[in-house]
PDB file of N, CA and C in Angstrom:
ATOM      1  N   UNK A   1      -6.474 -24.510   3.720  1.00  0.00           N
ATOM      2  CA  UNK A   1      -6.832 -24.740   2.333  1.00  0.00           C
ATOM      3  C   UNK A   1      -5.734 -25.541   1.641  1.00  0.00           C
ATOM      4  N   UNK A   2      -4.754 -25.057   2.083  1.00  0.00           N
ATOM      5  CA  UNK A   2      -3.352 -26.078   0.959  1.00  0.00           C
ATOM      6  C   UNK A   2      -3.400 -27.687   1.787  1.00  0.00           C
ATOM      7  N   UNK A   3      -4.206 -27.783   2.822  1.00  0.00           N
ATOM      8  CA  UNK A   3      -3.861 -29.053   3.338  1.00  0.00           C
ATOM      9  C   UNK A   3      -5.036 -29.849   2.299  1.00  0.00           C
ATOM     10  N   UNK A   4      -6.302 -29.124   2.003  1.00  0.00           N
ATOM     11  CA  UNK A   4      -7.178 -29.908   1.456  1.00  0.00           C
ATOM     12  C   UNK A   4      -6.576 -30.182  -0.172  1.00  0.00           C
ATOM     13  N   UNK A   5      -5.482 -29.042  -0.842  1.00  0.00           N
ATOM     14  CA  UNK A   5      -5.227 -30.087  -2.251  1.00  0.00           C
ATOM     15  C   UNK A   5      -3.905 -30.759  -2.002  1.00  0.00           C
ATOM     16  N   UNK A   6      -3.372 -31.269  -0.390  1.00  0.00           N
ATOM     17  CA  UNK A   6      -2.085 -31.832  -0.276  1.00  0.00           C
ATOM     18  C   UNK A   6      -3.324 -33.802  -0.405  1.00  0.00           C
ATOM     19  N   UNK A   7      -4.451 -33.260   0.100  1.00  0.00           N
ATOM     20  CA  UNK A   7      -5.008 -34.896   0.371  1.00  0.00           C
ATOM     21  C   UNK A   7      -5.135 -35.397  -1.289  1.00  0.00           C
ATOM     22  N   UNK A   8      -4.869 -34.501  -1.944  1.00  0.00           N
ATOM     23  CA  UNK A   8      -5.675 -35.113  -3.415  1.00  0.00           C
ATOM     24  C   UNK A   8      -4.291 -36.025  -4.269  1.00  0.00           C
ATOM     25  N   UNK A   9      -4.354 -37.043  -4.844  1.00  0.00           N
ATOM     26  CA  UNK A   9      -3.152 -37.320  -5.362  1.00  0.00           C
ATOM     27  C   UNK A   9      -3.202 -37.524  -6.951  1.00  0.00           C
ATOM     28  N   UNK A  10      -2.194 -37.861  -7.349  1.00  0.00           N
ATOM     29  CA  UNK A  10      -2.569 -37.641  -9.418  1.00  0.00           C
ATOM     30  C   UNK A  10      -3.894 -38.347  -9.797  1.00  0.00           C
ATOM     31  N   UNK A  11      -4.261 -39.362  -9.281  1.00  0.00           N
ATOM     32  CA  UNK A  11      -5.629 -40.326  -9.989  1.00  0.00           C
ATOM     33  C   UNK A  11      -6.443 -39.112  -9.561  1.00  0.00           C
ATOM     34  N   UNK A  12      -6.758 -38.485  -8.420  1.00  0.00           N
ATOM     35  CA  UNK A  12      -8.078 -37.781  -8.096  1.00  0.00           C
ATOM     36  C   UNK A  12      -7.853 -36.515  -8.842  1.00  0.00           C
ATOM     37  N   UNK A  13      -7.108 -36.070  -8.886  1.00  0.00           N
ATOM     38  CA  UNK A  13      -6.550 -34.648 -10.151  1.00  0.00           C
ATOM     39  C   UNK A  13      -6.966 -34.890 -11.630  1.00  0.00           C
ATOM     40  N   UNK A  14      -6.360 -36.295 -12.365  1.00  0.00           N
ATOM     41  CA  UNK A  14      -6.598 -36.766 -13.445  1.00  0.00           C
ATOM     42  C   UNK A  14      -8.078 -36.413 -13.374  1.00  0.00           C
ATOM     43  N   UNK A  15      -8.857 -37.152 -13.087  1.00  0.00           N
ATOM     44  CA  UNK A  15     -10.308 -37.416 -12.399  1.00  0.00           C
ATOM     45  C   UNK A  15     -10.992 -36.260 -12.540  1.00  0.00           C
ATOM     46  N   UNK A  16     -10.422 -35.434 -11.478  1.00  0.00           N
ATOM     47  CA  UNK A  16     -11.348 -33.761 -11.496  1.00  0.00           C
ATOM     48  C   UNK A  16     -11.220 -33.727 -13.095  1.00  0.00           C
ATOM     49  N   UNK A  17      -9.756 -33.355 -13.682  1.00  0.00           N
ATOM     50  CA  UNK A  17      -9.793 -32.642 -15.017  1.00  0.00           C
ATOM     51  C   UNK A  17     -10.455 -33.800 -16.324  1.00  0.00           C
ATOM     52  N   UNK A  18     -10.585 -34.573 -16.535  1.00  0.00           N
ATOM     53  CA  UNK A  18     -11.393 -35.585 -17.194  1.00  0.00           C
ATOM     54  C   UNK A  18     -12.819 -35.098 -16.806  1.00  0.00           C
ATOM     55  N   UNK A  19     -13.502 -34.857 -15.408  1.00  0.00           N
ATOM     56  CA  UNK A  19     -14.712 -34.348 -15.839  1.00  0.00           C
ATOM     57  C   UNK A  19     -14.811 -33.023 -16.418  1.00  0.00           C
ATOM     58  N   UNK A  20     -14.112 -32.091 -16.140  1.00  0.00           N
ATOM     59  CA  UNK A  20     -13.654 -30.618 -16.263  1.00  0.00           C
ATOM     60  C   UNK A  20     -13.633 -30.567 -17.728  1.00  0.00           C
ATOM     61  N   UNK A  21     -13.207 -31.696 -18.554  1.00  0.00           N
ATOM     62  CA  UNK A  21     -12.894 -31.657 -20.096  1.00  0.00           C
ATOM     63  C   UNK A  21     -14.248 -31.797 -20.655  1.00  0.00           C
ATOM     64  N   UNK A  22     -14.530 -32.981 -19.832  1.00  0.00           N
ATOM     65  CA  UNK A  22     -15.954 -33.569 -20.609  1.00  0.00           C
ATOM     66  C   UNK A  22     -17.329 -32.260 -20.448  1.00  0.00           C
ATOM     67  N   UNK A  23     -17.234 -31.338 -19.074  1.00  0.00           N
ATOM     68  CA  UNK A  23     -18.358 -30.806 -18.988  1.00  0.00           C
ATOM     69  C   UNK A  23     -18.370 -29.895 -20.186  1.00  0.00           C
ATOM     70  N   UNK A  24     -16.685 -29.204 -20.196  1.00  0.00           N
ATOM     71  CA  UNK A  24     -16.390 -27.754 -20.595  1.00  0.00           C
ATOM     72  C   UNK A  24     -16.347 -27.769 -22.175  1.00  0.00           C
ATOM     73  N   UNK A  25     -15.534 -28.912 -22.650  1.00  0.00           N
ATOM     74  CA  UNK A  25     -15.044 -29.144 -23.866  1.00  0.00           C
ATOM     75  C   UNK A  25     -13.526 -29.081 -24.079  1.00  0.00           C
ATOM     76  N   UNK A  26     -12.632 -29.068 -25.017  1.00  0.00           N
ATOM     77  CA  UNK A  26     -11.832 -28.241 -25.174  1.00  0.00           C
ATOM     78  C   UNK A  26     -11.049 -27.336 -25.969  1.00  0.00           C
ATOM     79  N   UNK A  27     -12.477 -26.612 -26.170  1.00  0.00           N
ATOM     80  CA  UNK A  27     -11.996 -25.091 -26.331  1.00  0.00           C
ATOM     81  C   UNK A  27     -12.084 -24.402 -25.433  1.00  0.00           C
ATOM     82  N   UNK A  28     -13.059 -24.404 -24.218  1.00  0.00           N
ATOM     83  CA  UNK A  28     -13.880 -23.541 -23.469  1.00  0.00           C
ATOM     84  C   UNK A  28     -12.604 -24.009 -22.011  1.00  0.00           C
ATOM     85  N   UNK A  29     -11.460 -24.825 -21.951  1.00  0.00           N
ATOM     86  CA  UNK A  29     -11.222 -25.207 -20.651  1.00  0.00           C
ATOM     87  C   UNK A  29      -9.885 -24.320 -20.542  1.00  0.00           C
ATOM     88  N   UNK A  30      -8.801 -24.527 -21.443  1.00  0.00           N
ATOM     89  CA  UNK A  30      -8.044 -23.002 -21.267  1.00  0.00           C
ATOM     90  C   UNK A  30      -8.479 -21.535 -20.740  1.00  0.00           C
ATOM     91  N   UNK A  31      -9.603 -21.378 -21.624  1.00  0.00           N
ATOM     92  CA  UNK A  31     -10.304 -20.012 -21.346  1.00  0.00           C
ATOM     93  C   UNK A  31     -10.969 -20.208 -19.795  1.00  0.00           C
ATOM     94  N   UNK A  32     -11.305 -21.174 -19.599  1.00  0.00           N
ATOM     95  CA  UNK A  32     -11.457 -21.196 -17.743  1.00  0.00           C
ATOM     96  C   UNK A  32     -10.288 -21.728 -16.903  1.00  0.00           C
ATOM     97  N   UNK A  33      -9.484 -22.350 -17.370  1.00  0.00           N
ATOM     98  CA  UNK A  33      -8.378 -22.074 -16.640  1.00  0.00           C
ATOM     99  C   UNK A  33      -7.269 -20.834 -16.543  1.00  0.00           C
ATOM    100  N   UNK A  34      -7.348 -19.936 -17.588  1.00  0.00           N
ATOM    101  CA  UNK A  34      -7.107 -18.327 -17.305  1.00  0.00           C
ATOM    102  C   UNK A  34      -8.229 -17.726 -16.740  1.00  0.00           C
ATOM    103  N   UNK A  35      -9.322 -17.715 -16.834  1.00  0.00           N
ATOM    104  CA  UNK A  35     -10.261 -16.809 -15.972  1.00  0.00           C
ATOM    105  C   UNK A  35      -9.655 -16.690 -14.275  1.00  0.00           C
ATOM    106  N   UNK A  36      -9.886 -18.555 -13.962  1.00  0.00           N
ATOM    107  CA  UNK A  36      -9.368 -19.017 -12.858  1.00  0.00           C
ATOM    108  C   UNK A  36      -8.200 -18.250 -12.386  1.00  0.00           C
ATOM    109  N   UNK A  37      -6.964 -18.204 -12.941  1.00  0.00           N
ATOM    110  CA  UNK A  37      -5.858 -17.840 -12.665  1.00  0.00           C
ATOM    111  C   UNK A  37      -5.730 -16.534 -12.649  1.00  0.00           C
ATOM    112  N   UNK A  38      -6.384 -15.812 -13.565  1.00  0.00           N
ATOM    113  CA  UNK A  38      -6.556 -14.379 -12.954  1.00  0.00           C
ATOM    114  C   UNK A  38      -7.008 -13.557 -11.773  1.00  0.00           C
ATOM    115  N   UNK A  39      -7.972 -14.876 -11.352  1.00  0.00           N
ATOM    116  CA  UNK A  39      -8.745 -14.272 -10.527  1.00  0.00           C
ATOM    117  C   UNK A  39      -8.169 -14.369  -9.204  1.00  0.00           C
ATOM    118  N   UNK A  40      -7.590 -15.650  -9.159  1.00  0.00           N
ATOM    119  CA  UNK A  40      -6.638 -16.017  -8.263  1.00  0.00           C
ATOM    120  C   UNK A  40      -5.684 -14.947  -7.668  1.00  0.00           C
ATOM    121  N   UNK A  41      -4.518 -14.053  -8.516  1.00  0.00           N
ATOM    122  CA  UNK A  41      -4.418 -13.006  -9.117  1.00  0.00           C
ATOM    123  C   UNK A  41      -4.810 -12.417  -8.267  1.00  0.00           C
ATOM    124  N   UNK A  42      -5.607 -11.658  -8.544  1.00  0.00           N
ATOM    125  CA  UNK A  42      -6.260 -10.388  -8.497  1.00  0.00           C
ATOM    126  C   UNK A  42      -6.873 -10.505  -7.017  1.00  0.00           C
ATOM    127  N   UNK A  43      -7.231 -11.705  -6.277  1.00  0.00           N
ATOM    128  CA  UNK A  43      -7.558 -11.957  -5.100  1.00  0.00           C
ATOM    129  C   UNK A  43      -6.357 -11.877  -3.980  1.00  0.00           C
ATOM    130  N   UNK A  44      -5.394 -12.708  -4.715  1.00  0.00           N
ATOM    131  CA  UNK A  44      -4.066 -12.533  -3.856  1.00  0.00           C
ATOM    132  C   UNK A  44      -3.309 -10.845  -3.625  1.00  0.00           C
ATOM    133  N   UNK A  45      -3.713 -10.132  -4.664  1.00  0.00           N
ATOM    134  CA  UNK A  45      -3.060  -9.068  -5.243  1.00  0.00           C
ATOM    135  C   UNK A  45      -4.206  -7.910  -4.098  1.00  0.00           C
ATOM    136  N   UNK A  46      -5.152  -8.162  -3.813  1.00  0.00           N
ATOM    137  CA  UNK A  46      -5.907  -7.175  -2.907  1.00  0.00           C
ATOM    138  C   UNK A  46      -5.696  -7.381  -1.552  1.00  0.00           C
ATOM    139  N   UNK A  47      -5.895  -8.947  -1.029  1.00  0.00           N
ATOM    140  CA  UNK A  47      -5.171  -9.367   0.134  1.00  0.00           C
ATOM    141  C   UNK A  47      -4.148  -8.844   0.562  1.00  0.00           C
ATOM    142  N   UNK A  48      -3.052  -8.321  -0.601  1.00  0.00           N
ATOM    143  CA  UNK A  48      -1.686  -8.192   0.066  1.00  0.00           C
ATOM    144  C   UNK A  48      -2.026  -6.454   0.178  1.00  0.00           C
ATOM    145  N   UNK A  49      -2.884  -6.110  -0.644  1.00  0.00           N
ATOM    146  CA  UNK A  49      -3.061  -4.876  -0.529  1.00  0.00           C
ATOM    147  C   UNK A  49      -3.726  -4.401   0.408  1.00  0.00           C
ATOM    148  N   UNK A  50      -4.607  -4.790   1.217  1.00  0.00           N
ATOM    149  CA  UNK A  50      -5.332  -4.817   2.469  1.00  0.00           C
ATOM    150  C   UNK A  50      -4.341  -5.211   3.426  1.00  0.00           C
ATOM    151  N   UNK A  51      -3.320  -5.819   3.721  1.00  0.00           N
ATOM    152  CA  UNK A  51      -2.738  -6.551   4.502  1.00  0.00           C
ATOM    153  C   UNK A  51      -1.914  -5.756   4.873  1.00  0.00           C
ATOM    154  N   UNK A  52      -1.226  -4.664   3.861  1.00  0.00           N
ATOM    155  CA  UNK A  52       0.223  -3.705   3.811  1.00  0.00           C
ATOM    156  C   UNK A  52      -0.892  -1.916   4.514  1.00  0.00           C
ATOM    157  N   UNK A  53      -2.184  -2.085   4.110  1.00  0.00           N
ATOM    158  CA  UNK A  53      -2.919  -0.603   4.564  1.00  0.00           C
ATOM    159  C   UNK A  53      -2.901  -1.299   6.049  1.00  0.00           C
ATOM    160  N   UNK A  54      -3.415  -1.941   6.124  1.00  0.00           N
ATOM    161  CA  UNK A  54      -3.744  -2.478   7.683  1.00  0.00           C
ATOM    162  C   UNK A  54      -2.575  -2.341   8.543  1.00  0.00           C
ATOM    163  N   UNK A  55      -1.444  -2.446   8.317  1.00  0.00           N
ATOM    164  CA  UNK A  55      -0.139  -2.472   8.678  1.00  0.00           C
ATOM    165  C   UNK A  55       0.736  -1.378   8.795  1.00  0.00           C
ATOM    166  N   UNK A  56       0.408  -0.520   7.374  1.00  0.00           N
ATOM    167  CA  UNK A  56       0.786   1.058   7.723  1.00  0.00           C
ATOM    168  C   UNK A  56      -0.550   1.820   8.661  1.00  0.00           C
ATOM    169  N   UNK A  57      -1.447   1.431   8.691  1.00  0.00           N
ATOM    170  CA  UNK A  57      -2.450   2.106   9.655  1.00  0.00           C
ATOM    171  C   UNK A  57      -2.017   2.245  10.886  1.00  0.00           C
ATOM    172  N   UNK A  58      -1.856   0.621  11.448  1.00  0.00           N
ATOM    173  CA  UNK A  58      -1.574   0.924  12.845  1.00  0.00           C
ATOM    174  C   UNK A  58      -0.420   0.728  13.112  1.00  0.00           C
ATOM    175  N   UNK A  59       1.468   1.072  12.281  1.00  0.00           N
ATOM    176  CA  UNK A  59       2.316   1.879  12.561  1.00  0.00           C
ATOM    177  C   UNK A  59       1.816   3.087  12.411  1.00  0.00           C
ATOM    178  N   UNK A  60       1.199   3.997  11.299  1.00  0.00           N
ATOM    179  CA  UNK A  60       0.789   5.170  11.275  1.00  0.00           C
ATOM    180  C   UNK A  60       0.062   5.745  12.973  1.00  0.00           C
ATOM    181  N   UNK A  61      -0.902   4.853  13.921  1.00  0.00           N
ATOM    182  CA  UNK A  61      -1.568   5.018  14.608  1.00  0.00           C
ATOM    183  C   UNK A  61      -0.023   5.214  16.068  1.00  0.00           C
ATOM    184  N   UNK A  62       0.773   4.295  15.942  1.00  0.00           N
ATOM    185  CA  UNK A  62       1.786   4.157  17.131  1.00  0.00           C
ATOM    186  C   UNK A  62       2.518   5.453  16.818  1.00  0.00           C
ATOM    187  N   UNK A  63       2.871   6.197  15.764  1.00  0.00           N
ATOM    188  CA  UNK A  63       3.247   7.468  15.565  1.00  0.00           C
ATOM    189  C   UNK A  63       2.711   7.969  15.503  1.00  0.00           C
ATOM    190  N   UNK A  64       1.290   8.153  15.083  1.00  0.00           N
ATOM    191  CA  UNK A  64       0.541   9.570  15.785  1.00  0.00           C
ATOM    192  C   UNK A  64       0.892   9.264  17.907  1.00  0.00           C
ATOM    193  N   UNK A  65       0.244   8.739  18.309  1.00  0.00           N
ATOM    194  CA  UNK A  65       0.387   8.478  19.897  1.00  0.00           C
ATOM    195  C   UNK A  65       1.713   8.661  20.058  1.00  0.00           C
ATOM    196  N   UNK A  66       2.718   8.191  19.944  1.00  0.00           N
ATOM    197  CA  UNK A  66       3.815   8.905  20.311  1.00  0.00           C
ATOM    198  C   UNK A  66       4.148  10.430  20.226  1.00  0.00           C
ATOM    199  N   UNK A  67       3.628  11.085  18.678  1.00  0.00           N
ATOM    200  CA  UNK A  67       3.634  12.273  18.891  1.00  0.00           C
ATOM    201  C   UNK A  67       2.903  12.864  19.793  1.00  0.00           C
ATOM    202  N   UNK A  68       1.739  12.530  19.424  1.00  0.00           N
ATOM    203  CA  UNK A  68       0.894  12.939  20.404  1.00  0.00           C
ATOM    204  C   UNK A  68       1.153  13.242  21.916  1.00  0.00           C
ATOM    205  N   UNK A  69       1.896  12.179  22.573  1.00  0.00           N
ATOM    206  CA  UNK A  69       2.495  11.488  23.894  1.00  0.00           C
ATOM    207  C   UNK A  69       3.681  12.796  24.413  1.00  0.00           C
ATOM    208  N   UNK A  70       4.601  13.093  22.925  1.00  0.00           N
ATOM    209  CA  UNK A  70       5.747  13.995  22.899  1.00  0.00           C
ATOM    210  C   UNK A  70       4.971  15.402  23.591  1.00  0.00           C
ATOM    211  N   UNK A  71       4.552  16.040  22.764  1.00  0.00           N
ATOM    212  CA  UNK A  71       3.045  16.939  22.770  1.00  0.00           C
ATOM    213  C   UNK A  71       2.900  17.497  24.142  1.00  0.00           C
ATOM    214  N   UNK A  72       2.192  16.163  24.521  1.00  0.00           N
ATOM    215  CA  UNK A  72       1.289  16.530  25.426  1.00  0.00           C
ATOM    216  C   UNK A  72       2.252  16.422  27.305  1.00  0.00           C
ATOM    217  N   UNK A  73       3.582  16.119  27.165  1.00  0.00           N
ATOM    218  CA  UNK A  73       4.599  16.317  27.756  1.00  0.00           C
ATOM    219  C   UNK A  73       5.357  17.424  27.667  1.00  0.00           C
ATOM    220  N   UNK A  74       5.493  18.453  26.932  1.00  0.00           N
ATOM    221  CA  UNK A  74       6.267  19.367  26.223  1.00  0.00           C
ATOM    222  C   UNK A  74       5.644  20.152  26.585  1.00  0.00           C
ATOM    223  N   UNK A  75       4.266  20.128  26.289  1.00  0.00           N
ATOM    224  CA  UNK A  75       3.125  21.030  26.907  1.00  0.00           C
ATOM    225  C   UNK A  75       3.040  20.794  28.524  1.00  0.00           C
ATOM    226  N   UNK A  76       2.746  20.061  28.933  1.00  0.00           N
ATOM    227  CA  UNK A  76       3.174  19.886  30.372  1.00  0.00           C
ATOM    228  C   UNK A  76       4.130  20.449  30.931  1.00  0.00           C
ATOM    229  N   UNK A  77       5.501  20.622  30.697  1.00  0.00           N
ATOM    230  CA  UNK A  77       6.458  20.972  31.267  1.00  0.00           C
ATOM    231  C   UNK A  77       6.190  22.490  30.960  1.00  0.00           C
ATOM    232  N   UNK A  78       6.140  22.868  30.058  1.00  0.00           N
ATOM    233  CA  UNK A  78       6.270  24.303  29.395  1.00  0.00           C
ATOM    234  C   UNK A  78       4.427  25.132  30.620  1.00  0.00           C
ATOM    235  N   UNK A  79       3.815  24.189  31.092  1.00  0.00           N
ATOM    236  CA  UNK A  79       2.840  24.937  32.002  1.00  0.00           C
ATOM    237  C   UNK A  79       3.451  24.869  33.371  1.00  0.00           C
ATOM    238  N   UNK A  80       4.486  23.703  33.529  1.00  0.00           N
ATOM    239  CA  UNK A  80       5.135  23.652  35.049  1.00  0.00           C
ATOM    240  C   UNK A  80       6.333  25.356  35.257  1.00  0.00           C
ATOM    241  N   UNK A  81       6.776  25.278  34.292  1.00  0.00           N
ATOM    242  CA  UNK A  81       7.814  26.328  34.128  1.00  0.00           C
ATOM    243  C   UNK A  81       7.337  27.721  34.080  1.00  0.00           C
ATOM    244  N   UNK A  82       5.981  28.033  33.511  1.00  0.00           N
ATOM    245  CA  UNK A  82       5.039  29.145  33.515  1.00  0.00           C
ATOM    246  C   UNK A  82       4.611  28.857  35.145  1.00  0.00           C
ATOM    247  N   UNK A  83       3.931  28.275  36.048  1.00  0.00           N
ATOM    248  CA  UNK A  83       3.398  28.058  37.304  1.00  0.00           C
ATOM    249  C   UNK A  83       5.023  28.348  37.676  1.00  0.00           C
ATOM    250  N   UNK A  84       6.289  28.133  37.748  1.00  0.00           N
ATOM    251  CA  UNK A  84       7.287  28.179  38.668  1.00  0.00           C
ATOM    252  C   UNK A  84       7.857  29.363  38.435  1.00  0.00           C
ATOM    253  N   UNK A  85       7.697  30.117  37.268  1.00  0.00           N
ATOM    254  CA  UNK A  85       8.020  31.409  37.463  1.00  0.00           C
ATOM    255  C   UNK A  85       6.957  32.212  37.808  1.00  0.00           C
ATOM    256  N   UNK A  86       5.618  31.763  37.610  1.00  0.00           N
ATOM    257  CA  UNK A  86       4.832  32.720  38.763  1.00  0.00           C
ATOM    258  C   UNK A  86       4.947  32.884  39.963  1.00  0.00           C
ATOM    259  N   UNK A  87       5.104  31.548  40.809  1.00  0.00           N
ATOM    260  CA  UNK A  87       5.347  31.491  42.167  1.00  0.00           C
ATOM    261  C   UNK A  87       6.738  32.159  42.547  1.00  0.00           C
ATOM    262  N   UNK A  88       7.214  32.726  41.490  1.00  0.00           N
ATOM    263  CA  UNK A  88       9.020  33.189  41.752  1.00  0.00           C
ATOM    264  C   UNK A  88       8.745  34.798  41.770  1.00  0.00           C
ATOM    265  N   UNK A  89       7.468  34.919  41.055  1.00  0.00           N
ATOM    266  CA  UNK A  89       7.047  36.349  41.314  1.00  0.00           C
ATOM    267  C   UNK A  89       6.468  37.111  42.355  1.00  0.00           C
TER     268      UNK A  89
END
């Protein structure tokens, strides 16, 4: 996406906003260029917020399995040691 407004240069910018004036007016083009920018905003602002859950999820997921992993070794040994003092009986 940033490569498509690197192709645009000041005449084609001028251009966009000259029609942008003429469609909107200008009173109505501030008030859509904050809508715009909020929204912008608020899009970037969920992205990063989706981006940081997604990220503590699956560290959250590599520490459950490790515990898990701990666990289920601990438990293992602790049934080898029960079986080796039976056989000692």
């Amino acid at each position: 996406m940033l490569a498509l407004f690197q192709s645009f240069g000041p005449t084609e910018l001028l251009i966009i906003l000259g029609i942008a004036l003429v469609i909107f007016g200008p009173t109505q083009l501030p008030k859509l260029g904050r809508s715009i920018g909020k929204a912008i905003r608020e899009l970037r602002a969920s992205s990063s917020e989706v981006t940081k859950a997604v990220q503590e999820g699956l560290e959250g997921k590599d520490e459950e399995e490790k515990a898990s992993k701990k666990k289920a070794s601990k438990k293992k040994a602790e049934e080898e040691e029960i079986e080796e003092e039976e056989e000692e009986e």
